[in-house]
Protein backbone atom coordinates (compact mmCIF):
# COMPACT_ATOMS: atom_id res chain seq x y z
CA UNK A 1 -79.22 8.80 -68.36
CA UNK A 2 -79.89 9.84 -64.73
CA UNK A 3 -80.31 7.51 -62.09
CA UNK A 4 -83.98 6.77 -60.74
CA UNK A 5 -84.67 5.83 -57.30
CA UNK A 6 -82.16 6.11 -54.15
CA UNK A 7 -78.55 7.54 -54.63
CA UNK A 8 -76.67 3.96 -53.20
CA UNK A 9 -74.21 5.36 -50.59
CA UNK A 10 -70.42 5.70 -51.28
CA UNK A 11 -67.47 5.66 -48.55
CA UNK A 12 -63.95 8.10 -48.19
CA UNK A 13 -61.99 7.36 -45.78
CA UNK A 14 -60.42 10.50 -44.06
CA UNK A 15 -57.69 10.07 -41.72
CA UNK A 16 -59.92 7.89 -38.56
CA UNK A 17 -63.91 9.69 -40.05
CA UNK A 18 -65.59 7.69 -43.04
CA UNK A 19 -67.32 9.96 -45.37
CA UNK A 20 -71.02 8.00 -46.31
CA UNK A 21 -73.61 9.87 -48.68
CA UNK A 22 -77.16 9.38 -50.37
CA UNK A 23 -79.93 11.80 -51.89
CA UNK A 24 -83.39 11.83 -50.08
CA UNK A 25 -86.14 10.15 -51.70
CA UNK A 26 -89.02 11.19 -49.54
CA UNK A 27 -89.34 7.64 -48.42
CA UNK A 28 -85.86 5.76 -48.02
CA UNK A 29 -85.25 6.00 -43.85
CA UNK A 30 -82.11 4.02 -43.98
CA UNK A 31 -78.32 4.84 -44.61
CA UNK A 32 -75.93 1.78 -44.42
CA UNK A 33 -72.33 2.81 -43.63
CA UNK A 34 -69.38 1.64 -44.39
CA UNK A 35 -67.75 1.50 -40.91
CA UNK A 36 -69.83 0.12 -37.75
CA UNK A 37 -69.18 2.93 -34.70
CA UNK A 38 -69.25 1.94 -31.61
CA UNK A 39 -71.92 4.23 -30.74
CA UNK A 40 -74.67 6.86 -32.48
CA UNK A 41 -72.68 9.41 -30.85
CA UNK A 42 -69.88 8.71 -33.21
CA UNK A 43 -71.98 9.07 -36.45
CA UNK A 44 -72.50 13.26 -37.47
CA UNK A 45 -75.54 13.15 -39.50
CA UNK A 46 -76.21 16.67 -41.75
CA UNK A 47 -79.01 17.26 -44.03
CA UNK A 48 -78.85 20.08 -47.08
CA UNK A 49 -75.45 20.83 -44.32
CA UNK A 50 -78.02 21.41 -41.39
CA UNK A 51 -76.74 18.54 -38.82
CA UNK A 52 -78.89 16.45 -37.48
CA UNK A 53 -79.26 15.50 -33.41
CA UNK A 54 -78.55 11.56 -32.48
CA UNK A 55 -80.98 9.43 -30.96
CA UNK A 56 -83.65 12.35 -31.94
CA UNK A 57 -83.60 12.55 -35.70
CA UNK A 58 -81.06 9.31 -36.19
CA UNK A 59 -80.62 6.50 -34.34
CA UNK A 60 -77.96 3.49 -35.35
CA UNK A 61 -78.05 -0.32 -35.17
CA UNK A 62 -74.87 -1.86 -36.17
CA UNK A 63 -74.23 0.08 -39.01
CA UNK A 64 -77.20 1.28 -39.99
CA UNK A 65 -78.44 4.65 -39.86
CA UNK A 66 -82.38 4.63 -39.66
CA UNK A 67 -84.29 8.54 -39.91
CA UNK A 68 -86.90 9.44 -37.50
CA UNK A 69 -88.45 10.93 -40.51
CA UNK A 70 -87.23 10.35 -44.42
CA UNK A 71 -84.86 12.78 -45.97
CA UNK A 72 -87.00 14.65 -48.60
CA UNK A 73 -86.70 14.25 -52.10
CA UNK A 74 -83.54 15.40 -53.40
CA UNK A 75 -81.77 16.49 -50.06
CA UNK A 76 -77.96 15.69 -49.80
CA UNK A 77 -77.42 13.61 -46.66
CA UNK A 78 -73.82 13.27 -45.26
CA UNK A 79 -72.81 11.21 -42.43
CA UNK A 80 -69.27 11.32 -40.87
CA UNK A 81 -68.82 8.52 -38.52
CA UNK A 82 -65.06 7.81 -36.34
CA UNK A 83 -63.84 8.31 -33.06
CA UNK A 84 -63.47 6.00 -30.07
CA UNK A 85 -60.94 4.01 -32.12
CA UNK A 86 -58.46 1.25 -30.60
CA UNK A 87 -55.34 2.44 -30.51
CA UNK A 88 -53.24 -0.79 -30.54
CA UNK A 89 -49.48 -1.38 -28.39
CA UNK A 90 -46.94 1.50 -29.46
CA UNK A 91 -43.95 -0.09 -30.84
CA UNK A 92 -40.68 -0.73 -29.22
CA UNK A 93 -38.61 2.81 -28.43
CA UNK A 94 -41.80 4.31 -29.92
CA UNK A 95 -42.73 6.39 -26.36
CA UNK A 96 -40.31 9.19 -25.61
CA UNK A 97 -39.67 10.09 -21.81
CA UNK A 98 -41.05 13.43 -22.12
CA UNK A 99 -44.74 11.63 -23.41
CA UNK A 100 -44.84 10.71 -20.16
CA UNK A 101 -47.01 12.60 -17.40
CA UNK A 102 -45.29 13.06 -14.19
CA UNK A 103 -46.66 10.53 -11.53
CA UNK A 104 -48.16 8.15 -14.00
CA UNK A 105 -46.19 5.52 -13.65
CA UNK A 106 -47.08 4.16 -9.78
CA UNK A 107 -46.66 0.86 -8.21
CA UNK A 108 -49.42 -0.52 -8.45
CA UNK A 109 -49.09 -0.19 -12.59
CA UNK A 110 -45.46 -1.83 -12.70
CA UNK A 111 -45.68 -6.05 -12.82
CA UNK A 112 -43.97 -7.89 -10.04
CA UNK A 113 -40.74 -10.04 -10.92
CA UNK A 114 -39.14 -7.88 -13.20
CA UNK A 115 -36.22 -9.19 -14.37
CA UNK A 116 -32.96 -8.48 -13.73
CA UNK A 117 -31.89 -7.99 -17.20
CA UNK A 118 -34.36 -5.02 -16.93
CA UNK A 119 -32.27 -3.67 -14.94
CA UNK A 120 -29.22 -3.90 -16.78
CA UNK A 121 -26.82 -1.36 -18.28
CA UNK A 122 -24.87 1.82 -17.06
CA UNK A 123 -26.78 3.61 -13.82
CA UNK A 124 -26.14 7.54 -13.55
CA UNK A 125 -24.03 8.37 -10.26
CA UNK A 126 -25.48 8.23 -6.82
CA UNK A 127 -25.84 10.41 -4.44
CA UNK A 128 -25.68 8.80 -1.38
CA UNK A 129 -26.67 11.60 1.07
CA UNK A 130 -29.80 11.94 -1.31
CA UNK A 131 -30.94 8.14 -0.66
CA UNK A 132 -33.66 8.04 1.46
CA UNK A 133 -36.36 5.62 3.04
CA UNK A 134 -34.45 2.52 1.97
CA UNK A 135 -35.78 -0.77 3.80
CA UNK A 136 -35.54 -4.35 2.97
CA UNK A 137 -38.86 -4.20 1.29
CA UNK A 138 -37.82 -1.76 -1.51
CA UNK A 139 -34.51 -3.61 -2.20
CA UNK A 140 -36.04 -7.40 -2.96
CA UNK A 141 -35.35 -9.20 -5.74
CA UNK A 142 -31.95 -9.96 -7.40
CA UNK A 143 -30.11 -6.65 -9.06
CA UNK A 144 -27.39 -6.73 -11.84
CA UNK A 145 -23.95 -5.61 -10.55
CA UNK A 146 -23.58 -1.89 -9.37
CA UNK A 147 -20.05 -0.14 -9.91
CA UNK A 148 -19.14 1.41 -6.65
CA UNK A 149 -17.34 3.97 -9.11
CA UNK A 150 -20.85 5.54 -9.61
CA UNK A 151 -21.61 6.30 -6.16
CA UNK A 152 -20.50 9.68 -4.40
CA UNK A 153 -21.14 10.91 -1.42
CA UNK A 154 -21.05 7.87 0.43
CA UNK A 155 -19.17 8.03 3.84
CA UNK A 156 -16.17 5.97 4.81
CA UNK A 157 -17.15 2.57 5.18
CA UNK A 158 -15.99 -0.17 7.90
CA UNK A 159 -13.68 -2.98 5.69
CA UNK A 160 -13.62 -5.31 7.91
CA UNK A 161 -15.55 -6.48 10.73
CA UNK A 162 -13.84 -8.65 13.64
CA UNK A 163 -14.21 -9.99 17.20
CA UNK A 164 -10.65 -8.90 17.62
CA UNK A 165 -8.41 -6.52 17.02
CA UNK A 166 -5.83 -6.35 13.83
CA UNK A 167 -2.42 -7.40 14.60
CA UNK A 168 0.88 -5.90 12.60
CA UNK A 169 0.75 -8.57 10.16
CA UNK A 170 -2.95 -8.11 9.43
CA UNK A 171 -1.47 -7.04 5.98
CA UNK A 172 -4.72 -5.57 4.70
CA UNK A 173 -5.68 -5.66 1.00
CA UNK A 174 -7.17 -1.84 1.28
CA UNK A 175 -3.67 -0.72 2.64
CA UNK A 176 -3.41 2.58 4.37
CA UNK A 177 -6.58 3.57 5.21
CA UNK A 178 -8.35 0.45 5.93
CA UNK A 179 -10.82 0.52 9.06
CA UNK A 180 -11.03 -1.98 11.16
CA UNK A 181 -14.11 -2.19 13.91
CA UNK A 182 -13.77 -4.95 16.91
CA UNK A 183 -17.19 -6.14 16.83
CA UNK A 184 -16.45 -7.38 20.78
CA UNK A 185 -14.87 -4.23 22.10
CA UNK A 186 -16.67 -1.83 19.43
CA UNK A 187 -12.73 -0.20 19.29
CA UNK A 188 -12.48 1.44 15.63
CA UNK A 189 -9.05 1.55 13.90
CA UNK A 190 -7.31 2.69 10.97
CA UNK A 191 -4.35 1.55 9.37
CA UNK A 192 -1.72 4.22 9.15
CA UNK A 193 1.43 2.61 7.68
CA UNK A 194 0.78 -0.87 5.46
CA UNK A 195 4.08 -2.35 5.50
CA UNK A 196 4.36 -6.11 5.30
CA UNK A 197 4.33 -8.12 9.13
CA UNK A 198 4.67 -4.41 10.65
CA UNK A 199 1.50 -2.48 10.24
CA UNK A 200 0.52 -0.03 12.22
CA UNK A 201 -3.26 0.72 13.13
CA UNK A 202 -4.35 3.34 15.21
CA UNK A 203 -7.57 3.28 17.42
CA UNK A 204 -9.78 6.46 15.95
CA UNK A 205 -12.44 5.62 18.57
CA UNK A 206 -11.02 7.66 21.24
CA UNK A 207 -9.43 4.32 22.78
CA UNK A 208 -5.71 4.11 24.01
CA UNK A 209 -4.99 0.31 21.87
CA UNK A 210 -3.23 1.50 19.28
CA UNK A 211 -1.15 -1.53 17.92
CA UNK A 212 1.88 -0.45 16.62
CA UNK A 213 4.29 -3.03 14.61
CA UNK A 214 5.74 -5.92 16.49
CA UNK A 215 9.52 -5.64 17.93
CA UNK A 216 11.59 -7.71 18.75
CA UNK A 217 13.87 -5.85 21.40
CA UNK A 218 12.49 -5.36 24.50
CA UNK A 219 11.72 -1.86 26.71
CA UNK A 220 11.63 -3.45 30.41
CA UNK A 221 14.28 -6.58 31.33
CA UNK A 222 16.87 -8.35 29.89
CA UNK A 223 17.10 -12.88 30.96
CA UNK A 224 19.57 -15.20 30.63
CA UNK A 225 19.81 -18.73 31.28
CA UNK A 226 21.59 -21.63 33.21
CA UNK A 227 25.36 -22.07 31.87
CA UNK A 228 28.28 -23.38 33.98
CA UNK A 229 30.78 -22.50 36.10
CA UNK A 230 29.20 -22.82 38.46
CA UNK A 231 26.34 -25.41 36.83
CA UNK A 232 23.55 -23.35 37.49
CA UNK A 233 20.02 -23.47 36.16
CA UNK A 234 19.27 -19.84 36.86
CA UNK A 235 16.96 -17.33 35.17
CA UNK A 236 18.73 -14.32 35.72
CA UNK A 237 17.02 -10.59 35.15
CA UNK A 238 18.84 -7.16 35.14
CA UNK A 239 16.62 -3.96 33.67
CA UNK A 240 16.92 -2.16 30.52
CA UNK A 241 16.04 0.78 32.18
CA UNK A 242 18.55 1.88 35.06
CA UNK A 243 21.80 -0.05 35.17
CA UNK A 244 22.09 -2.19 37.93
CA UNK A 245 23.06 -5.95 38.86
CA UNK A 246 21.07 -8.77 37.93
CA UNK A 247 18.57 -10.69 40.13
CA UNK A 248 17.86 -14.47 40.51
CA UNK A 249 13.69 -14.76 39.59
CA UNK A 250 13.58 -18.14 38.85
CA UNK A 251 14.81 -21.55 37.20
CA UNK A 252 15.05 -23.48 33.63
CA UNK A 253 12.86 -26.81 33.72
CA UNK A 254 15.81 -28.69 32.79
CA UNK A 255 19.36 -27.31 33.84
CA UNK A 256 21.69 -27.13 30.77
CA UNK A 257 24.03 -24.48 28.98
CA UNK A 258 25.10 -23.20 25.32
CA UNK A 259 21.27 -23.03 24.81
CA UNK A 260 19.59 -20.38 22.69
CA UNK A 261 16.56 -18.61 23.40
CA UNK A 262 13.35 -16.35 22.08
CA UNK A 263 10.88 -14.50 22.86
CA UNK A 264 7.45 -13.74 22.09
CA UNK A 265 5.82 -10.86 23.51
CA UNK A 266 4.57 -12.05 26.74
CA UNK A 267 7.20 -15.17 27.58
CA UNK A 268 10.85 -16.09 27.14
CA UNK A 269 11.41 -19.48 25.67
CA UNK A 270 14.94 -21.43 26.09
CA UNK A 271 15.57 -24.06 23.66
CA UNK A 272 18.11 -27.38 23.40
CA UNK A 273 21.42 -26.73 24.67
CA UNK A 274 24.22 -29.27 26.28
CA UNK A 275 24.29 -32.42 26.99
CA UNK A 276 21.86 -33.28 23.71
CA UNK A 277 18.95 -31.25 24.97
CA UNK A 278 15.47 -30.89 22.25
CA UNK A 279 13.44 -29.15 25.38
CA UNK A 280 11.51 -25.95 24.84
CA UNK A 281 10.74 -24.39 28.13
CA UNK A 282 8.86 -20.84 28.91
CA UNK A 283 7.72 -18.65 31.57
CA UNK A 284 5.61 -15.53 31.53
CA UNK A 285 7.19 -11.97 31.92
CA UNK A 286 4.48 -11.24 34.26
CA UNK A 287 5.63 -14.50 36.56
CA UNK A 288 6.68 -13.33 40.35
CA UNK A 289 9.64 -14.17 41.33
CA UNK A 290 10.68 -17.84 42.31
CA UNK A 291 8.86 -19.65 39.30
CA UNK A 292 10.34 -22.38 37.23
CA UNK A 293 9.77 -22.73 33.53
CA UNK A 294 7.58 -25.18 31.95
CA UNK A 295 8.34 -27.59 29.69
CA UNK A 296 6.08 -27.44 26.36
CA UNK A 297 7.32 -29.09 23.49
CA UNK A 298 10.78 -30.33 21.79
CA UNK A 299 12.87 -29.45 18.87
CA UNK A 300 13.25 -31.66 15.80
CA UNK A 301 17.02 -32.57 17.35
CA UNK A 302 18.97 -32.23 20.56
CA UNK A 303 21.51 -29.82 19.70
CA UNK A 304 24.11 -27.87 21.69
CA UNK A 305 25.32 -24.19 20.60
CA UNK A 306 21.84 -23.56 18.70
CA UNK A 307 20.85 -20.34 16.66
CA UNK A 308 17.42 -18.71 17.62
CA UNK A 309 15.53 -15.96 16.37
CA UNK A 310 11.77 -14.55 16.96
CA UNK A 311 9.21 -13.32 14.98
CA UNK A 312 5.62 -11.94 16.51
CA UNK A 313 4.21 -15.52 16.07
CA UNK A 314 7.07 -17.87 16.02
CA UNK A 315 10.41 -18.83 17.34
CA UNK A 316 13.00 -20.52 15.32
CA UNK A 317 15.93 -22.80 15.96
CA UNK A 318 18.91 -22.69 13.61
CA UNK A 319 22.00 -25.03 12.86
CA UNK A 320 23.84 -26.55 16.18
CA UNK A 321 25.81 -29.15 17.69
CA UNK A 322 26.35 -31.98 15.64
CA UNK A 323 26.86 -30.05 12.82
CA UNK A 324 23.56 -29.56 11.70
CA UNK A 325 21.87 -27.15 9.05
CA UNK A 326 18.23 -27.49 10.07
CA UNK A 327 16.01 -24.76 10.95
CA UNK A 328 12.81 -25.29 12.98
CA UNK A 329 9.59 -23.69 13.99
CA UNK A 330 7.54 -23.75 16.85
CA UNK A 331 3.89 -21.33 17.47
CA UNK A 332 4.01 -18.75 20.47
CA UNK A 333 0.01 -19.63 20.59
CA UNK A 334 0.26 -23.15 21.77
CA UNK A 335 2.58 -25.29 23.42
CA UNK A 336 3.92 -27.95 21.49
CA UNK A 337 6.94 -29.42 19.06
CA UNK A 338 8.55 -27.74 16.98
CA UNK A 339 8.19 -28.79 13.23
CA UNK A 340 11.34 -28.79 10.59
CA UNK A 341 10.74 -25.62 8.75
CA UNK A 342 14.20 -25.21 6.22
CA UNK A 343 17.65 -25.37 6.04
CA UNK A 344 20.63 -23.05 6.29
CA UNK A 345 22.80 -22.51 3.23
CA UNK A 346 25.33 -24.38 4.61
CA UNK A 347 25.46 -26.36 8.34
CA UNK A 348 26.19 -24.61 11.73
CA UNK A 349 27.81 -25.27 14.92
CA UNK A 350 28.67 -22.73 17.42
CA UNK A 351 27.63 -20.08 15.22
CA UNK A 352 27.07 -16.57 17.21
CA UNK A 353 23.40 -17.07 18.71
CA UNK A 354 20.78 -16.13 16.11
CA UNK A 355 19.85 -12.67 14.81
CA UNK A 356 16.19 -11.68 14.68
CA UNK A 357 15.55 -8.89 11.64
CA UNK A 358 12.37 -7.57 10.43
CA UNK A 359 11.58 -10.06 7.36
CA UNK A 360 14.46 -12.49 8.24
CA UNK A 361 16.56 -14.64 10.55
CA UNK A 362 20.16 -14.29 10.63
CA UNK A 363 23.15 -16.67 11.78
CA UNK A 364 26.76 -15.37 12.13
CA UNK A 365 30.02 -17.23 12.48
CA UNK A 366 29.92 -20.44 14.06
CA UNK A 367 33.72 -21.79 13.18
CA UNK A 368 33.46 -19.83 9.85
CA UNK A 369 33.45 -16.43 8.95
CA UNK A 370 29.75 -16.57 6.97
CA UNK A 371 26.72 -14.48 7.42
CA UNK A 372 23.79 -16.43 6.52
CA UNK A 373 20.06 -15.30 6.71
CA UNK A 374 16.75 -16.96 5.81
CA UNK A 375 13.40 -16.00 5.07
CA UNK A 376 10.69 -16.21 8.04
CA UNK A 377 7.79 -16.50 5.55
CA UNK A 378 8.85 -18.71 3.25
CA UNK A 379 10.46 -22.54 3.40
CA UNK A 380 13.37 -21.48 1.23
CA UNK A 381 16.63 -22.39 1.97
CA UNK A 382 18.89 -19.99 3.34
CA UNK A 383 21.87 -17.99 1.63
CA UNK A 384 25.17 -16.43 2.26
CA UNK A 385 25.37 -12.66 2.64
CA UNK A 386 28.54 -11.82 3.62
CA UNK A 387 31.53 -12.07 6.07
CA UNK A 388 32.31 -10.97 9.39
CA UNK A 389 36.33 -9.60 10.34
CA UNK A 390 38.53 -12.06 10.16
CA UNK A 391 40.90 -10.20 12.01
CA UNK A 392 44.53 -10.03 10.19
CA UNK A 393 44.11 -13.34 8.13
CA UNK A 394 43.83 -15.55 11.13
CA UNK A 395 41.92 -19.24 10.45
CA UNK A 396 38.51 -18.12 9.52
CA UNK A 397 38.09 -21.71 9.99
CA UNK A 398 38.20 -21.03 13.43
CA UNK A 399 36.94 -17.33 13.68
CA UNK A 400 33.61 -16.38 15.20
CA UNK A 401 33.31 -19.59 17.15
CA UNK A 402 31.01 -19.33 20.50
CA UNK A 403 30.27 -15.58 20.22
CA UNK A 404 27.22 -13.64 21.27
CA UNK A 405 24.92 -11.84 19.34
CA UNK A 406 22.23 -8.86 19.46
CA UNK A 407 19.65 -7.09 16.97
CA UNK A 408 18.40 -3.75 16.85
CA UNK A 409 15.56 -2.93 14.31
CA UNK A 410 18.41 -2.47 11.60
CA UNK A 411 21.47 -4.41 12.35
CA UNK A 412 22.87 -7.32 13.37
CA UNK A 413 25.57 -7.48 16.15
CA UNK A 414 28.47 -10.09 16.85
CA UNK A 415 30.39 -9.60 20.33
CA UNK A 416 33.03 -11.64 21.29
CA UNK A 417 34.44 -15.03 20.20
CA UNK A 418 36.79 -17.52 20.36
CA UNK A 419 39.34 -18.68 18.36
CA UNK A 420 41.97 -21.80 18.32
CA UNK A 421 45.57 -20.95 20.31
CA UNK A 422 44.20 -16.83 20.30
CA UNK A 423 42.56 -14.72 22.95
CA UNK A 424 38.94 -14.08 22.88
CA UNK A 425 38.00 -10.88 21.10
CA UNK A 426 36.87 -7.91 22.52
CA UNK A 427 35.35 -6.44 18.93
CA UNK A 428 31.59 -5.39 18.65
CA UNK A 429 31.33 -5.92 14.80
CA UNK A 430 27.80 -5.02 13.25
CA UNK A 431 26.09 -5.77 9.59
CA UNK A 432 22.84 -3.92 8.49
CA UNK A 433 19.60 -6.24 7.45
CA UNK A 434 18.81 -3.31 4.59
CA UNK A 435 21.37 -4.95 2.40
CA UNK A 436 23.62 -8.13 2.12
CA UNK A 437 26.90 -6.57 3.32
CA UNK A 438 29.85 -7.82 5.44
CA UNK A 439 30.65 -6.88 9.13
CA UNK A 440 32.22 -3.99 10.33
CA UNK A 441 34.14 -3.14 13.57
CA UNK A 442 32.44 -0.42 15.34
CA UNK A 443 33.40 -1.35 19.11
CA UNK A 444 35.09 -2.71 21.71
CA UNK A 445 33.26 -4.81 24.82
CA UNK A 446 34.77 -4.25 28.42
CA UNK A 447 35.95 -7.43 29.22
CA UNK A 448 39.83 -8.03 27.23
CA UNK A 449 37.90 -11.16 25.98
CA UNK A 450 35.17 -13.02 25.61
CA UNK A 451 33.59 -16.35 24.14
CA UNK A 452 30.28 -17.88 25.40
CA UNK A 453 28.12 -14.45 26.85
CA UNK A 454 24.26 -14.22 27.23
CA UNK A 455 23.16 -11.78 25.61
CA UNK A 456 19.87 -9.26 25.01
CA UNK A 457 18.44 -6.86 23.20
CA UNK A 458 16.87 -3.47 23.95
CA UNK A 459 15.33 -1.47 21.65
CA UNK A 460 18.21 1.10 22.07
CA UNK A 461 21.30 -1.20 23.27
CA UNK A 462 22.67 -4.41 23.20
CA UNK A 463 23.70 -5.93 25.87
CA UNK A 464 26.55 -8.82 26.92
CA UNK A 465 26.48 -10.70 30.47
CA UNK A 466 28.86 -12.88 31.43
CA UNK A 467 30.80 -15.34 29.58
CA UNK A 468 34.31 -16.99 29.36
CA UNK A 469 37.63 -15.02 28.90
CA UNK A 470 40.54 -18.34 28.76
CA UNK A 471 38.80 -20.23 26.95
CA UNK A 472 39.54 -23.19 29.88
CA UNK A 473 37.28 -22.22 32.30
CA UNK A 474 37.72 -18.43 33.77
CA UNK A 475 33.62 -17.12 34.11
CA UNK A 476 32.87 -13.50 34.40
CA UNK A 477 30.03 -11.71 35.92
CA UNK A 478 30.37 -8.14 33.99
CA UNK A 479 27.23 -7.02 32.49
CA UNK A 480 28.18 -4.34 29.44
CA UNK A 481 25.93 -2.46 27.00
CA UNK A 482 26.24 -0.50 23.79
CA UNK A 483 24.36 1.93 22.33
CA UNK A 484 22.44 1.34 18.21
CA UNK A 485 21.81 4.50 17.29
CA UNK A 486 25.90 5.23 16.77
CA UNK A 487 29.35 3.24 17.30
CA UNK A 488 31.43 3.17 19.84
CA UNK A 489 32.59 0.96 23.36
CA UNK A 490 30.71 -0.73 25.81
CA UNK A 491 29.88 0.17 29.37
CA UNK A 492 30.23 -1.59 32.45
CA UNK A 493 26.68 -1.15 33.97
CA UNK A 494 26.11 -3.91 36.35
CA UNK A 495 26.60 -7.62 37.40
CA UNK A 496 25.44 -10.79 37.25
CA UNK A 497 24.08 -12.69 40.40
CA UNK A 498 27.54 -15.05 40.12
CA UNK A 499 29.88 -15.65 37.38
CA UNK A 500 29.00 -17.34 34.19
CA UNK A 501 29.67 -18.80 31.10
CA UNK A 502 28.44 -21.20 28.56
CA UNK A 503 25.40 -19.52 28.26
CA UNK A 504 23.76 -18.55 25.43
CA UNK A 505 21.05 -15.56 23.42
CA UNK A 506 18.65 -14.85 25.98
CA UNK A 507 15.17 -13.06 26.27
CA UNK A 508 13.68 -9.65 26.44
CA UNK A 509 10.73 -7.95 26.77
């Protein structure tokens, strides 16, 4: 049967609107809904389809509809209510970048301390030159690691800051190409040629310091030292540029002979020497004439007929008088002792005064016919390399005793020597440093013989002064020189002050 009195309302929920309807009565004022809007606004009211205005003919309280006036008898009254809806958190990955309006996102909507993990994962390349308006404000906080591989445009950096300049045995990690900047002078420099202990840096700053690798021979002067016949404790100088005679400038700290000798680049050191001498003394290049050297330290032993050799930073004594096969070290930086640094492969006396290569030191002869050489950088103990002549199977025993020595920047040479009921030799025998090789003959000094020279060594000749030619005694003063870039005899180009012998390697610079 039909239903008497007020239709009772019924709800459909479409999409966000709920659907609520109920047939006039001509005296029912009241519709209850099924939702509760958040305002009357959000409730369309339609009578017989004619919609109704809210507020005028409808207002709502909770959700309750109440009529102004009641819907007639029998007319069909809708109401639609929705809108203004929460919308609740959108999932994770939910938001695509392109939902996003450009410049909503500003600074005052991001939370402070975020996180570096945030942060984390791959960034797209940089363009430097595009980076603008950073300060120390922007960049706060603690970021993840960048990859430098991701940034382009960025212009050459300074690797290394320094309130000096680099030296040749810098030895940078970045190799060729590494810039340098002397925070003191504000000099820039690049390194052009990475090789181990001989680097090469040039000043890009428009400066004139360019520091080229360390040598060992010298450009200006040639010294020698003391020696006998007559005793003398000279310092003797003659010039590796013009030939001439030599000059007295000045005298050893403690007069002795059959010394050896270095040289760093701004002194000449002479070290131990006869009778049982341990002193290392110096003087500066740049001394005027008339000094005497100081004393500044001792070697490990007092040894006569010593080995010596020179790096940029050090100066080495090798093997001597007692036969000995220690090698020690002393620092061009500061004055003091020397300290026992290795060992020869096999012990030394009167060997040929020591051989200064690039990467290592070098003894040769020294009443044998061995080459031996040893490692500057390391403590390892020396090894044999090879032989020098032996000269028609005479006593090697006895071969190579008392001779002098020079270096260029890629060989050794051995002048001179003397040997047991035989002359003194007159043969300028040489051995490269590029490879362990024996000695060849490639020369003839000007004396007939000699045994106990000083020597020196330019950077384009070695030179021989003095020494003993009877083996009992018989000094000259001849000062010869030979050229390293190819073979052949020595020339006579000057003397020294008075003749001499028993000397020993000298300096150069």
């Amino acid at each position: 049967m039909a239903y008497i009195g007020n239709q009772k309302s019924t709800a459909t929920t479409l999409s966000s609107k709920t659907l609520d309807t109920m047939t006039g009565d001509g005296s029912d004022t009241t519709l209850t809904l099924t939702s509760t809007p958040s305002s009357v606004n959000n409730v369309a009211v339609y009578l017989d389809g004619i919609m109704q205005r809210p507020t005028v003919n409808y207002t709502l309280s909770g959700n309750v509809v109440t009529f102004t006036t009641a819907p007639a008898n029998g007319v069909v009254v809708i109401a639609l209510s929705g809108g203004g809806e929460h919308i609740g958190s959108p999932s994770a990955g939910s938001v695509d970048s392109d939902k996003l309006p450009i410049g909503a996102i500003t600074d005052a909507k991001i939370a402070t301390g975020v996180a570096a993990t945030k942060l984390s994962g791959t960034l797209p390349a940089l363009n430097a030159n595009a980076v603008t308006n950073l300060t120390s404000a922007n960049l706060t906080g603690t970021f993840p690691a960048i990859s430098a591989a991701a940034l382009t445009g960025v212009p050459g950096a300074i690797d290394t800051e320094n309130a000096s300049d680099p030296a040749t045995n810098t030895n940078p990690s970045g190799g060729v190409g590494h810039l340098w900047l002397n925070t003191t002078s504000g000099e820039l420099y690049a390194c052009t040629d990475a090789t181990a202990g001989a680097n090469v840096w040039i000043n890009v700053g428009g400066g004139d310091g360019n520091i080229v690798p360390y040598s060992f021979q010298g450009t200006n002067y040639g010294y020698v030292y003391g020696g006998t016949y007559p005793t003398s404790a000279d310092v003797q100088q003659f010039s590796f540029t013009s030939d001439g005679n030599a000059t007295d400038v000045g005298n050893q700290s403690v007069q002795r002979q059959s010394y050896t000798a270095a040289s760093s680049t701004t002194h000449g050191y002479c070290m131990g020497g006869q009778l049982g001498q341990n002193v290392i003394d110096k003087f500066a290049f740049a001394s005027a004439n008339g000094f005497t050297m100081t004393d500044v330290g001792n070697l490990t032993q007092s040894v006569a007929y010593p080995s010596g050799m020179s790096t940029q930073a050090y100066g080495f004594r090798a093997g001597g008088s007692p036969n000995t096969d220690t090698i020690d070290r002393f620092a061009f930086a500061s004055d003091g002792d020397a300290t026992d640094w290795a060992n020869l492969h096999t012990a030394r006396s009167a060997a040929s005064n020591g051989i200064s290569g690039t990467t290592h030191g070098y003894t040769a002869g020294g009443q044998s016919d061995q080459i031996q050489k040893f490692q500057y950088s390391s403590q390892a103990t020396g090894t044999d390399v090879g032989n020098l002549l032996n000269h028609g199977g005479h006593n090697s025993g006895t071969w190579n005793n008392q001779s002098g020595a020079t270096a260029s920047t890629t060989h050794g040479y051995v002048v001179g020597s003397s040997m047991v009921g035989v002359s003194p030799s007159r043969v300028i025998q040489k051995f490269t440093f590029s490879s362990d090789a024996n000695s060849t003959n490639v020369g003839n000094i000007i004396t007939p013989g000699v045994f106990l020279p000083g020597t020196a060594s330019a950077t384009t000749h070695g030179y021989r002064a003095g020494g003993d030619t009877s083996g009992g005694g018989t000094p000259v003063d001849t000062i010869d020189k030979w050229a390293n870039a190819s073979d052949g005899d020595a020339t006579d180009v000057g003397n020294l002050v008075h003749t001499q012998n028993y000397m020993g390697q000298g300096s150069q610079y």
